[in-house]
N, C-alpha and C. Protein backbone atom coordinates (compact mmCIF):
# COMPACT_ATOMS: atom_id res chain seq x y z
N UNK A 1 0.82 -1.17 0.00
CA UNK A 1 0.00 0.00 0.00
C UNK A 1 0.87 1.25 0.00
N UNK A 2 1.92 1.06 1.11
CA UNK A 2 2.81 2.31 0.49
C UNK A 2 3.77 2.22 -0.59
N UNK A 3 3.79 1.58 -1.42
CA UNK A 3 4.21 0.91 -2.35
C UNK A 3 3.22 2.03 -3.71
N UNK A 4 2.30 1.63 -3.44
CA UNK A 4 1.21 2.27 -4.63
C UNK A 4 1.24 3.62 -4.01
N UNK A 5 1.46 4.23 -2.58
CA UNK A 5 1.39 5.83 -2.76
C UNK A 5 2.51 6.40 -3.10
N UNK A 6 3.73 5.77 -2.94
CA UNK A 6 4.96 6.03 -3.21
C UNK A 6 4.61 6.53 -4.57
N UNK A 7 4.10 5.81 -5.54
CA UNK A 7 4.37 5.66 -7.15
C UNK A 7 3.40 6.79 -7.29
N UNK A 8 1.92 6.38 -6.83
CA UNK A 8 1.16 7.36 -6.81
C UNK A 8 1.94 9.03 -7.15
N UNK A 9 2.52 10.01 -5.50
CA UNK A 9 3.13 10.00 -5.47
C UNK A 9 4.01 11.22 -6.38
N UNK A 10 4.87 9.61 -7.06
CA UNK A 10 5.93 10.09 -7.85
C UNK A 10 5.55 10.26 -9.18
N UNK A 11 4.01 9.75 -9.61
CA UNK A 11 3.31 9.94 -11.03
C UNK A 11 3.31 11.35 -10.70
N UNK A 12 2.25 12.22 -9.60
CA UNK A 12 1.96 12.96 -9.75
C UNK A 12 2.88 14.43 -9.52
N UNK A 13 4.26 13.88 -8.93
CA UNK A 13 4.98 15.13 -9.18
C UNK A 13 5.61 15.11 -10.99
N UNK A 14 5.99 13.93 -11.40
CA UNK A 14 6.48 14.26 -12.89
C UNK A 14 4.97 14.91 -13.49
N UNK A 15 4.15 14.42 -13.25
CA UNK A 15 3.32 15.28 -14.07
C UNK A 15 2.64 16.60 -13.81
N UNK A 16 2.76 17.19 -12.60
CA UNK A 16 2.61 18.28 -12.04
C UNK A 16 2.58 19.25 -13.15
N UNK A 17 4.23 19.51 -14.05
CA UNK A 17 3.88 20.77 -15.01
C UNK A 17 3.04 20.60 -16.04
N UNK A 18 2.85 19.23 -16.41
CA UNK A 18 2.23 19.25 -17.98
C UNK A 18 0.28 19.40 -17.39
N UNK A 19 0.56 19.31 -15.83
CA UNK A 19 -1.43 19.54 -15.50
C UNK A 19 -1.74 21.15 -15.76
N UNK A 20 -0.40 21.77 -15.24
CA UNK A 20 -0.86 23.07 -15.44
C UNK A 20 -0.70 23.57 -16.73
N UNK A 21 -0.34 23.06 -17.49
CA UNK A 21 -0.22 23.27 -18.99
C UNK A 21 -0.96 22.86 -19.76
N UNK A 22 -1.52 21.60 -19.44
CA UNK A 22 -2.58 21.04 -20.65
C UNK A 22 -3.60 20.42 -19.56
N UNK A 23 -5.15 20.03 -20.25
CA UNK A 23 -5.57 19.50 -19.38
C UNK A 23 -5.67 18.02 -19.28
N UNK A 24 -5.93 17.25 -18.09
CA UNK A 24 -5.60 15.95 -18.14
C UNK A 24 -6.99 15.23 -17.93
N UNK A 25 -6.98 14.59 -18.85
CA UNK A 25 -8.11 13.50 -19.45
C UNK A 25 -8.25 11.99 -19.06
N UNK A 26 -8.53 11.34 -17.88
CA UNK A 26 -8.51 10.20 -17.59
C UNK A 26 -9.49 9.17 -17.89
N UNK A 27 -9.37 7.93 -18.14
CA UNK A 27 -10.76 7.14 -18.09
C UNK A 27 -9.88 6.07 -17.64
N UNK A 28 -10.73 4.44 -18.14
CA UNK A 28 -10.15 3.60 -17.33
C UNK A 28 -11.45 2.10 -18.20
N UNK A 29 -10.53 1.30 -18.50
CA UNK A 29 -11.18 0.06 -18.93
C UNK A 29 -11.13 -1.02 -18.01
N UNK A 30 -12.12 -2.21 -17.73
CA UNK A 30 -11.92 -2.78 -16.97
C UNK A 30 -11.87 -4.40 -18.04
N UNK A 31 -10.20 -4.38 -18.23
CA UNK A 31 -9.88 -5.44 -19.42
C UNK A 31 -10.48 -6.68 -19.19
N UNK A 32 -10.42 -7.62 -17.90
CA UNK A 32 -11.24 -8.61 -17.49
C UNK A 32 -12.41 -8.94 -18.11
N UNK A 33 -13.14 -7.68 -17.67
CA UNK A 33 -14.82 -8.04 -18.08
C UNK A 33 -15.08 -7.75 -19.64
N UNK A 34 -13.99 -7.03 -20.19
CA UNK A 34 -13.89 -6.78 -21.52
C UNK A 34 -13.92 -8.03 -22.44
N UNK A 35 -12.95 -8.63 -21.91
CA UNK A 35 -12.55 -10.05 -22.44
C UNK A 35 -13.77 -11.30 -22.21
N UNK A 36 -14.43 -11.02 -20.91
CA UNK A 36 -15.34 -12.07 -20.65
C UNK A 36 -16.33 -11.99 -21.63
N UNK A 37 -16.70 -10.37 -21.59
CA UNK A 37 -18.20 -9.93 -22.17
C UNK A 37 -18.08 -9.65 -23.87
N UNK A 38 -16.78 -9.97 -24.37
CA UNK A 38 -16.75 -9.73 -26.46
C UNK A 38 -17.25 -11.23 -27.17
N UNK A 39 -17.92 -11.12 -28.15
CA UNK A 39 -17.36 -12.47 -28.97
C UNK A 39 -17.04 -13.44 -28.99
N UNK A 40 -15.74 -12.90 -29.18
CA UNK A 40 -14.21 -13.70 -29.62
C UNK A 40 -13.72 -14.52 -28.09
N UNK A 41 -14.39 -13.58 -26.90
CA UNK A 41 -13.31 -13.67 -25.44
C UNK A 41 -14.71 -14.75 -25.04
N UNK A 42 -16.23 -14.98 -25.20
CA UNK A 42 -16.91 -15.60 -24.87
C UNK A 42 -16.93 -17.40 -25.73
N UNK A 43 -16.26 -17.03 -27.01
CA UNK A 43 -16.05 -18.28 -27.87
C UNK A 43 -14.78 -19.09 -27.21
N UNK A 44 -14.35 -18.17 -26.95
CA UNK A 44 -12.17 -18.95 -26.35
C UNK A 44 -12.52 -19.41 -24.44
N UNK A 45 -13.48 -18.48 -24.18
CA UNK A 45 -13.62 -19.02 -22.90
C UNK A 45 -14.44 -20.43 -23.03
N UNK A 46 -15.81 -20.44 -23.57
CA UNK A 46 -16.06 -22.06 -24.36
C UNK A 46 -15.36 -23.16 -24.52
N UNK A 47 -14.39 -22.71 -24.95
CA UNK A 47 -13.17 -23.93 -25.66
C UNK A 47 -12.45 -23.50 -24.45
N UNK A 48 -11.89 -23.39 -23.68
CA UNK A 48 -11.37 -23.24 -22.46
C UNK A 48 -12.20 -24.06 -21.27
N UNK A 49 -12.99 -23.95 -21.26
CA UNK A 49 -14.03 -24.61 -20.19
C UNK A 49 -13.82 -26.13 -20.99
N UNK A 50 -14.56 -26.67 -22.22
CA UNK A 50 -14.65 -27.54 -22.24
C UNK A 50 -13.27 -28.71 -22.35
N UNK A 51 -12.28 -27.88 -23.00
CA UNK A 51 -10.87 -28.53 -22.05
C UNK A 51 -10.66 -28.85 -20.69
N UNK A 52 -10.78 -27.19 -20.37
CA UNK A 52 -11.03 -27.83 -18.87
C UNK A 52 -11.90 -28.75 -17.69
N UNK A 53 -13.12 -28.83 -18.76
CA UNK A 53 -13.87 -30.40 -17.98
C UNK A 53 -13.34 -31.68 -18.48
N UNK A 54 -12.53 -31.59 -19.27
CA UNK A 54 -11.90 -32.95 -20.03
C UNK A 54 -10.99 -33.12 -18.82
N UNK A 55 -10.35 -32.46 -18.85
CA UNK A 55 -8.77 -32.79 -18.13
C UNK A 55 -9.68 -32.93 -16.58
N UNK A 56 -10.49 -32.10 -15.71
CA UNK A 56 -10.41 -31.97 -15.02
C UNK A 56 -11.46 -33.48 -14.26
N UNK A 57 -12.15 -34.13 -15.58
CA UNK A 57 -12.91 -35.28 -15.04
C UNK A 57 -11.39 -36.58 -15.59
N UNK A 58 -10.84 -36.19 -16.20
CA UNK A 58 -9.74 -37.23 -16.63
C UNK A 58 -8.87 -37.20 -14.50
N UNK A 59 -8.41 -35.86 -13.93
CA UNK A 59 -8.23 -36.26 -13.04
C UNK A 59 -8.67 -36.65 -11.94
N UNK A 60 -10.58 -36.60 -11.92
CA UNK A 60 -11.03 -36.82 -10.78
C UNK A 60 -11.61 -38.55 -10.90
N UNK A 61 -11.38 -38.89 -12.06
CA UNK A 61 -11.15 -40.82 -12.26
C UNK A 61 -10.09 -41.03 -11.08
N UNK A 62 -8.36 -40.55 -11.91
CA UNK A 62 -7.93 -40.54 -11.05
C UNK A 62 -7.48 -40.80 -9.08
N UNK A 63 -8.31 -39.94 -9.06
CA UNK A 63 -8.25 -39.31 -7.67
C UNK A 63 -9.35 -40.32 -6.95
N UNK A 64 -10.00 -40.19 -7.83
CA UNK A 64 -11.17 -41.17 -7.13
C UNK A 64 -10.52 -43.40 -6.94
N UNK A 65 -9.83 -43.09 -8.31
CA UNK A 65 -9.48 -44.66 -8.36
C UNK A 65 -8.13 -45.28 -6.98
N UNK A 66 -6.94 -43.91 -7.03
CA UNK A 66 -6.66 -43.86 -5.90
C UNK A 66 -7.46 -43.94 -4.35
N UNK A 67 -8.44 -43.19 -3.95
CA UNK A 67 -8.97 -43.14 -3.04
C UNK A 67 -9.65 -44.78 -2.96
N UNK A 68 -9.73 -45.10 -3.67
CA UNK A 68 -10.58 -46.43 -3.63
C UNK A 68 -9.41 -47.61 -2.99
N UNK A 69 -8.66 -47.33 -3.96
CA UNK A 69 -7.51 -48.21 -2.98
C UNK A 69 -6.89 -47.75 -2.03
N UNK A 70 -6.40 -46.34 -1.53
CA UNK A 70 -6.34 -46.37 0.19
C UNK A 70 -7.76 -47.15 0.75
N UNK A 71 -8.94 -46.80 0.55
CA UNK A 71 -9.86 -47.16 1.05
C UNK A 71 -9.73 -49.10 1.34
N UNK A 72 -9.46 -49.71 0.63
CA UNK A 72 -9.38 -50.83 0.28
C UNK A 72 -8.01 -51.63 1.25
N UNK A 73 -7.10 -50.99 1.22
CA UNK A 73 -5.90 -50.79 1.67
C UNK A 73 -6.17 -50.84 3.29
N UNK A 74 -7.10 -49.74 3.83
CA UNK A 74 -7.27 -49.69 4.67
C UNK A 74 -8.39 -50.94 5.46
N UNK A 75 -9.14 -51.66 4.71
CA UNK A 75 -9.70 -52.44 5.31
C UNK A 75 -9.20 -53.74 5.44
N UNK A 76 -8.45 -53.66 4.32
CA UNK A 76 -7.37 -55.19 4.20
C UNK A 76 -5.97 -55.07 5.52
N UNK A 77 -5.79 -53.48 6.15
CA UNK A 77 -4.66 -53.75 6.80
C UNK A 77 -4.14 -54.54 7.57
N UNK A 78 -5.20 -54.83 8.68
CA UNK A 78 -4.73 -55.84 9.42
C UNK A 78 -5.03 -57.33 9.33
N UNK A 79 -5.29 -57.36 8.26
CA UNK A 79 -4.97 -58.92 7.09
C UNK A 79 -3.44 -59.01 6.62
N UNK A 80 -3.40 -57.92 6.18
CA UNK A 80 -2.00 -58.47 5.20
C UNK A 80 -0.40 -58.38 6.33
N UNK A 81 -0.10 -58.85 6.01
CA UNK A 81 1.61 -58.70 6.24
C UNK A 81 2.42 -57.18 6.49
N UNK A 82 2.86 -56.76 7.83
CA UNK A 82 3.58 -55.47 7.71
C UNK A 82 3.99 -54.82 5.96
N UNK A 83 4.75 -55.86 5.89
CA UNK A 83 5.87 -55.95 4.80
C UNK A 83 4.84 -55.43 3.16
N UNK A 84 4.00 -55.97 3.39
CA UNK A 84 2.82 -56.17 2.24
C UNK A 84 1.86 -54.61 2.19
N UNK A 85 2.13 -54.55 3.58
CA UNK A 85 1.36 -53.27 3.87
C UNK A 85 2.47 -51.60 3.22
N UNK A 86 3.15 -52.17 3.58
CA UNK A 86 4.53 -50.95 3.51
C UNK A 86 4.77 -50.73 1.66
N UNK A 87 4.78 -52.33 1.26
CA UNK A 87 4.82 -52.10 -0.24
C UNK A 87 3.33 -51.13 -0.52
N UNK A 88 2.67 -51.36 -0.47
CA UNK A 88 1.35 -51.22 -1.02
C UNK A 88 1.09 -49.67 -0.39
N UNK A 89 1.52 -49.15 0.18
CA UNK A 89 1.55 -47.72 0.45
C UNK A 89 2.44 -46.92 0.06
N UNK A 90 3.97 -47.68 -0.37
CA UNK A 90 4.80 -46.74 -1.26
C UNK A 90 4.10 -46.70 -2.87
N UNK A 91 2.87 -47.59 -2.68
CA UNK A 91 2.46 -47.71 -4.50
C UNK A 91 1.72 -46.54 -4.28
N UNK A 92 1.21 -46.59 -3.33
CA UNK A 92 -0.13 -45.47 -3.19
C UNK A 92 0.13 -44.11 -3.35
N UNK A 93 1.66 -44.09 -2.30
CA UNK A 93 2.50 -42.48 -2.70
C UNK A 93 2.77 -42.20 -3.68
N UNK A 94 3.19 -43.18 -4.45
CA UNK A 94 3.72 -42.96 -5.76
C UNK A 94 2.87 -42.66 -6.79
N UNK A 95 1.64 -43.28 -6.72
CA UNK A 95 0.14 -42.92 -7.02
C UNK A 95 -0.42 -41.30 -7.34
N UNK A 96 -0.25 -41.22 -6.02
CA UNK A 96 -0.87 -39.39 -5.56
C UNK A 96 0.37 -39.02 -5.90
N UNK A 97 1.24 -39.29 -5.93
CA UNK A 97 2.67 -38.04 -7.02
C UNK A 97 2.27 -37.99 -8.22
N UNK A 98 1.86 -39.00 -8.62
CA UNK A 98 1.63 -39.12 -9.97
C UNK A 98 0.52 -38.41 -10.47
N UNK A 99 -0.36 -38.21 -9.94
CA UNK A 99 -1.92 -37.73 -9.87
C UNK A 99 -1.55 -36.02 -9.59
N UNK A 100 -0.65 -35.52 -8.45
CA UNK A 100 -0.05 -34.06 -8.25
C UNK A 100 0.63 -34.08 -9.83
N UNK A 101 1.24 -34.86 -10.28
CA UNK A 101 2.13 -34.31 -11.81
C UNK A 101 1.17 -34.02 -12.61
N UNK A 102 0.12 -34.94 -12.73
CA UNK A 102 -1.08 -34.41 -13.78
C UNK A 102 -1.33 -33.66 -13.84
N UNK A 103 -1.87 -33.10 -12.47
CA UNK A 103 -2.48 -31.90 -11.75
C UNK A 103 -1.37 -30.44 -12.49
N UNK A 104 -0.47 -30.77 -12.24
CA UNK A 104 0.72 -29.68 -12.69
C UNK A 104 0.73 -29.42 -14.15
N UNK A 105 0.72 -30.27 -14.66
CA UNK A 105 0.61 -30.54 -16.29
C UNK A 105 -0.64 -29.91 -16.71
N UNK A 106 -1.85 -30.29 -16.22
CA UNK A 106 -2.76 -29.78 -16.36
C UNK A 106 -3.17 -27.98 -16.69
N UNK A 107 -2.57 -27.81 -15.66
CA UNK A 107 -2.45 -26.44 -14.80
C UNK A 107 -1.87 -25.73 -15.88
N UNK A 108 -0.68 -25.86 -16.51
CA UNK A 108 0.42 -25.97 -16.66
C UNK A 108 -0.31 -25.68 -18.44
N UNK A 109 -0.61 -26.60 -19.38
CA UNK A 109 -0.68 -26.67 -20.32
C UNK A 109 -2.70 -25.65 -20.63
N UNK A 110 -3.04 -25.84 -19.58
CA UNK A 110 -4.59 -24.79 -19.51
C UNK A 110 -4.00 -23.34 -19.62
N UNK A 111 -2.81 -22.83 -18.57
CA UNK A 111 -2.49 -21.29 -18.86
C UNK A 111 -2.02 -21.02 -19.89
N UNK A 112 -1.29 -22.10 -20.58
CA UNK A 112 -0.63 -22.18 -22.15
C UNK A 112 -1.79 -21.70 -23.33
N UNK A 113 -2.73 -22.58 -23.30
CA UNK A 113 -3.70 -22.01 -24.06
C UNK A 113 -4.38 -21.27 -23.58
N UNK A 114 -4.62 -20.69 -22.54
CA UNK A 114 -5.89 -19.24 -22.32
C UNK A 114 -4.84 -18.03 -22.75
N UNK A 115 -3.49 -18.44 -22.56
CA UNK A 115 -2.61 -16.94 -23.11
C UNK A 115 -2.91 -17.13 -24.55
N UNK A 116 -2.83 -18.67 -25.64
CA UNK A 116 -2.56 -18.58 -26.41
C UNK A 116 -4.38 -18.01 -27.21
N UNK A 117 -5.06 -18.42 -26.65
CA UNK A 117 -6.36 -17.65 -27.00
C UNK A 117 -6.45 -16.30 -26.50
N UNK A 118 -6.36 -15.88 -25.30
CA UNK A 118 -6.61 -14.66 -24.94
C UNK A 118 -6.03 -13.73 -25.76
N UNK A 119 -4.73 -14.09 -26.15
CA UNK A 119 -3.56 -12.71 -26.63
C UNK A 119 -4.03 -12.22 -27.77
N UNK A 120 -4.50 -13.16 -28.58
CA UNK A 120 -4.53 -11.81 -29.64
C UNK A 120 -6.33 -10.92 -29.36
N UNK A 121 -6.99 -11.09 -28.76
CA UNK A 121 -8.19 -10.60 -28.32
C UNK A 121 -7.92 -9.65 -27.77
N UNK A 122 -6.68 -9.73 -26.26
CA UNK A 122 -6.31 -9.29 -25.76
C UNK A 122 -5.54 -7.40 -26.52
N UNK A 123 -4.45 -7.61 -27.88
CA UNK A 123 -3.98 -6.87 -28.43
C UNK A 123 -4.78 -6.21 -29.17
N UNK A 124 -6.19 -6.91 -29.71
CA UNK A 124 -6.95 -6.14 -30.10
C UNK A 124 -8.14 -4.90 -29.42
N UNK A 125 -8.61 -5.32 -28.01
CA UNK A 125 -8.88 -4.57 -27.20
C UNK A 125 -8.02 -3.33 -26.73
N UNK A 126 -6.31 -3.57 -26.92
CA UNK A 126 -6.48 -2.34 -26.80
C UNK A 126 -5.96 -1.60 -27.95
N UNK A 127 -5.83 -2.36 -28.89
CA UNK A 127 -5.71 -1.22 -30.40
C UNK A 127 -7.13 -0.25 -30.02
N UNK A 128 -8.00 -0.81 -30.27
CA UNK A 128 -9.34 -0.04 -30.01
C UNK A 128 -9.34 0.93 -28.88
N UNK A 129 -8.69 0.51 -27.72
CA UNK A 129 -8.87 1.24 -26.70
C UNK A 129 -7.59 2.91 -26.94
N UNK A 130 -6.72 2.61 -27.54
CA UNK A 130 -6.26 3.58 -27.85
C UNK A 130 -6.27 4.34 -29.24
N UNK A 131 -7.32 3.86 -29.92
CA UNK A 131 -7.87 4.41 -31.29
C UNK A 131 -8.89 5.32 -30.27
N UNK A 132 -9.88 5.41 -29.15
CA UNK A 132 -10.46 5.46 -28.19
C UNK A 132 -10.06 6.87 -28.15
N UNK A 133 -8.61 6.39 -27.07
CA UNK A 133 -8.05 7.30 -26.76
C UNK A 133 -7.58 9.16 -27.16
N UNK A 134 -7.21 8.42 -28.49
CA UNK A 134 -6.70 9.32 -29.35
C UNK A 134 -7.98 10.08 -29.86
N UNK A 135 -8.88 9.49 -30.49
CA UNK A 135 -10.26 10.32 -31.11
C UNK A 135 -10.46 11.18 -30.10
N UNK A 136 -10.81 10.77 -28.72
CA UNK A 136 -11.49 11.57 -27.50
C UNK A 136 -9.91 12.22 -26.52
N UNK A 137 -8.93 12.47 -26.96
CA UNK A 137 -8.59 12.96 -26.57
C UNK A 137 -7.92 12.72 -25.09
N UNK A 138 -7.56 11.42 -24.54
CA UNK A 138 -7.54 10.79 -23.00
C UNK A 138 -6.21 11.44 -23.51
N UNK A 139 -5.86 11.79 -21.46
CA UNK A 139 -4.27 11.89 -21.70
C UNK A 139 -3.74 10.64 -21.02
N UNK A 140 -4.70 9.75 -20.59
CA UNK A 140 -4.27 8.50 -19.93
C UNK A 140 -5.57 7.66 -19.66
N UNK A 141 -5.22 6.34 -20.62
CA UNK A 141 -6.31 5.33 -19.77
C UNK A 141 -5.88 4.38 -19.12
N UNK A 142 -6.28 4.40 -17.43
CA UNK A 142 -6.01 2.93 -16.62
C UNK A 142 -6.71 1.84 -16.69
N UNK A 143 -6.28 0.51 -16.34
CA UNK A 143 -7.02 -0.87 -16.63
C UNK A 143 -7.25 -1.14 -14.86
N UNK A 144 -8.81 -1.12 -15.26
CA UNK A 144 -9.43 -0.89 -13.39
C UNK A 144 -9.05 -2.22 -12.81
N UNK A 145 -8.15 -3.32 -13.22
CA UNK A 145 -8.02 -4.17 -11.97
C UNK A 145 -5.98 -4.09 -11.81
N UNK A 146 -5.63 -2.74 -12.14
CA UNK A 146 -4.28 -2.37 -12.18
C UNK A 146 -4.47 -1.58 -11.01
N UNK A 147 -5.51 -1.29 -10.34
CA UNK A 147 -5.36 -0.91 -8.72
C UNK A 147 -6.32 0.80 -9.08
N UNK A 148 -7.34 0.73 -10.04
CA UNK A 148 -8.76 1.65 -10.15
C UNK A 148 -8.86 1.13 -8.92
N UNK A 149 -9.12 2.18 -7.91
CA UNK A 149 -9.65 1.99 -6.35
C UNK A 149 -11.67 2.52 -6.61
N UNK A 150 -11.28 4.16 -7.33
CA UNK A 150 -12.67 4.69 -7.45
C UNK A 150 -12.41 5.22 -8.99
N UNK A 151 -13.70 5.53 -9.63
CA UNK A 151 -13.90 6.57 -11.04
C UNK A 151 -15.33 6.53 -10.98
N UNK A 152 -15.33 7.74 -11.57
CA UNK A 152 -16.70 8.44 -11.63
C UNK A 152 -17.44 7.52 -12.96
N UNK A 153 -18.36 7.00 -13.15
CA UNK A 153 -18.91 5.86 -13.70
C UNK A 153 -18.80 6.37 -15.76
N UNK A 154 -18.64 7.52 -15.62
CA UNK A 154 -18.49 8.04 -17.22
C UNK A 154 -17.32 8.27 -17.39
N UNK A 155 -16.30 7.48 -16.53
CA UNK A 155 -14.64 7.71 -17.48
C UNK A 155 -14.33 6.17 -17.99
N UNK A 156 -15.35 5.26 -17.60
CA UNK A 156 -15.55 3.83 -17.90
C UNK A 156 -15.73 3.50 -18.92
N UNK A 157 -14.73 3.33 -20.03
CA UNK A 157 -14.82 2.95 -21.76
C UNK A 157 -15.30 1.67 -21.65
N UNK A 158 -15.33 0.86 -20.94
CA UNK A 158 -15.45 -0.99 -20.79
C UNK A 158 -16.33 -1.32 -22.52
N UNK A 159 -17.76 -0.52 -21.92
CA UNK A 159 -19.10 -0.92 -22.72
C UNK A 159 -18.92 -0.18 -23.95
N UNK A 160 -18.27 0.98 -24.42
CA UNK A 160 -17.80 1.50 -25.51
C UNK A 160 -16.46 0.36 -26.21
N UNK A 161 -15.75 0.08 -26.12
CA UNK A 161 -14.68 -0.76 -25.98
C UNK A 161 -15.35 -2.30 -26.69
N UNK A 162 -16.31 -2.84 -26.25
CA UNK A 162 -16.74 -4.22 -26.05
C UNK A 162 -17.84 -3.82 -27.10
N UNK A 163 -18.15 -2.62 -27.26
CA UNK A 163 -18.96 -2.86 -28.30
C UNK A 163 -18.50 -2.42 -29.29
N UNK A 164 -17.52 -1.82 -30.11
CA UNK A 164 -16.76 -1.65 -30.89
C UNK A 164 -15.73 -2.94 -31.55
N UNK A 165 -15.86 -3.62 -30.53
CA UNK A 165 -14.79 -5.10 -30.58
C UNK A 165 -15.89 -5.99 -31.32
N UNK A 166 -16.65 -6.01 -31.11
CA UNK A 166 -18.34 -6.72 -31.23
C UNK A 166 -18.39 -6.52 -32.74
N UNK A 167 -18.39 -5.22 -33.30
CA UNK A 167 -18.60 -4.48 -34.55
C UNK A 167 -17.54 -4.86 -35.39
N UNK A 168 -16.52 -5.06 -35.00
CA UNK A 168 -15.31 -5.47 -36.30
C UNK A 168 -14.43 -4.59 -35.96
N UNK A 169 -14.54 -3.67 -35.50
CA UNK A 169 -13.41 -2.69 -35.10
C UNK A 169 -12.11 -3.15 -34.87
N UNK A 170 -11.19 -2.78 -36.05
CA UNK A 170 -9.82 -3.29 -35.12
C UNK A 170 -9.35 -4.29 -35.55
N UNK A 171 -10.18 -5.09 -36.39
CA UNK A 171 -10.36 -6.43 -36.28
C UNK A 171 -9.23 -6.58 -37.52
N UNK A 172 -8.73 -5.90 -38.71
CA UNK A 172 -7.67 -5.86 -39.87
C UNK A 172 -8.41 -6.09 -41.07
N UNK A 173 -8.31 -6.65 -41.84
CA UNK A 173 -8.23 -6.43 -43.46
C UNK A 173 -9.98 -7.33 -43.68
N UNK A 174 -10.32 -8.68 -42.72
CA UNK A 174 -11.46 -9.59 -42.56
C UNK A 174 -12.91 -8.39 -42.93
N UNK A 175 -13.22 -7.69 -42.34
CA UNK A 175 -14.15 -6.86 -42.23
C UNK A 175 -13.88 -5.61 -43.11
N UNK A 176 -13.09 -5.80 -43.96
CA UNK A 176 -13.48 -4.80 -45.12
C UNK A 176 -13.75 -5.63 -46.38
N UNK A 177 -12.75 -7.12 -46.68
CA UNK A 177 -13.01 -8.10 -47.33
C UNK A 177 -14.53 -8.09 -47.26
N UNK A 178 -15.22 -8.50 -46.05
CA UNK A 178 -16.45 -9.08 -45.80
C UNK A 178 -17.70 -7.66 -46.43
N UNK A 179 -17.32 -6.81 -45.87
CA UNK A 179 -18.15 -4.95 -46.72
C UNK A 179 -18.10 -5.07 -48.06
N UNK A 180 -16.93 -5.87 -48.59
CA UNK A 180 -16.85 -5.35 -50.26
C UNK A 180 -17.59 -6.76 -50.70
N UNK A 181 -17.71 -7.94 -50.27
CA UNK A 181 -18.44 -9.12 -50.72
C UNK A 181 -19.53 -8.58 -50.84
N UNK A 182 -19.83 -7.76 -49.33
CA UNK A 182 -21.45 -7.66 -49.24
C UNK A 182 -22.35 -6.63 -50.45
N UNK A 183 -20.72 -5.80 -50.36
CA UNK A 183 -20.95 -4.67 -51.77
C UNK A 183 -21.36 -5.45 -53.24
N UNK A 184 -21.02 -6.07 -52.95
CA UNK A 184 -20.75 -6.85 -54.23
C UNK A 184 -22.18 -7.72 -54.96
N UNK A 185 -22.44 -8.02 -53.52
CA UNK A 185 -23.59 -9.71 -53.59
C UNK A 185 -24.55 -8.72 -54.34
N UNK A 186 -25.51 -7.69 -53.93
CA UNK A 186 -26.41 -6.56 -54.45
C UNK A 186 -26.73 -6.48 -56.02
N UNK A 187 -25.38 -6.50 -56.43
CA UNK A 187 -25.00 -6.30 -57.81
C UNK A 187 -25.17 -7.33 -58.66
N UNK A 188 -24.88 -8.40 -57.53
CA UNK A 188 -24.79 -9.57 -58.29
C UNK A 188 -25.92 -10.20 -58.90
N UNK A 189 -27.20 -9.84 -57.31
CA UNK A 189 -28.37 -10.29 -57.28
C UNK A 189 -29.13 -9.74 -58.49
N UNK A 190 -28.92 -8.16 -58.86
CA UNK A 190 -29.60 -7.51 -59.63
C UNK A 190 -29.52 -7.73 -61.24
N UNK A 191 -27.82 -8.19 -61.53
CA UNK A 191 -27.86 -9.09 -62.81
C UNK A 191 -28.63 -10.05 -63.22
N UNK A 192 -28.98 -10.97 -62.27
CA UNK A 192 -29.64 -12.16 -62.37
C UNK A 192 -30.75 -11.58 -63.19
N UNK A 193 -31.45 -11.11 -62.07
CA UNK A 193 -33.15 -10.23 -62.47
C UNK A 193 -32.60 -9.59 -64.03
């Protein structure tokens, strides 16, 4: 916390002369919900989830098939042999290591693809957000889970942002291709006739 007033702070003395010189224009996107609430960020979260019920019922077989044999383990104990017992519980450890590596792998190869889906969604939100910027003039936009404590509810691009992303905005060369087809089809239709 004094960490963020420190910086706080030290933003606001470098910028001290350029406030009294120009005026300063803030807003603030909240990229999270940006990403949840577009398209593109609701299609990749889809395919994200349903990976993640794959893997995540692949380890609760697992977990469960282990548990069955401690369980089992445990009712057979004082049947079997010390010796028999001791083997059969280094299997079990070795078991649940094995089941933690999944778990890691899992983990592990899920953040791999939500970066590898998120990112370019991600770069496109804020092309837009600083096409945004620039039209309206911001002399700075913050991303409200970068430590936005408060803002007055109209410096909030989120729903401007998400709906521009929605529209094609940003999107490169796809959505002018797709305007000139559409230009096109009209013309096409009217030959026929």
């Amino acid at each position: 916390m004094i960490r963020t007033a420190l910086i706080g702070t030290v933003l606001l003395s470098l910028f001290a002369r350029p406030i009294r010189a120009e005026e300063v224009k803030l807003g603030f996107v909240d990229l999270r919900r940006a990403l949840a609430e577009t398209d593109e960020g609701k299609k990749a979260r889809a395919t994200l989830k349903k990976d993640f019920d794959k893997k995540q019922k692949e380890l609760d077989e697992q977990q469960e098939e282990v548990k069955k044999a401690i369980e089992d383990l445990n009712k057979k104990r004082t049947l079997l042999p010390a010796e028999t017992v001791r083997q059969k519980e280094a299997e079990l450890q070795e078991r649940v290591g094995k089941v933690q590596q999944t778990y890691m792998r899992h983990q592990q190869d899920l953040a791999g693809k939500e970066e590898e889906a998120t990112a370019p969604i991600v770069e496109r939100l804020q092309r837009i957000i600083a096409k945004i910027a620039a039209a309206e003039n911001f002399t700075m936009v913050l991303d409200k889970s970068a430590g936005v404590v408060f803002a007055k509810p109209h410096l909030d691009l989120t729903n401007e942002v998400i709906r521009r992303f929605n529209a094609g905005e940003e999107k490169g060369a796809a959505p002018a291709k797709k305007a000139a087809a559409d230009a096109k089809k009209p013309a096409a239709d009217a030959k026929k006739k």
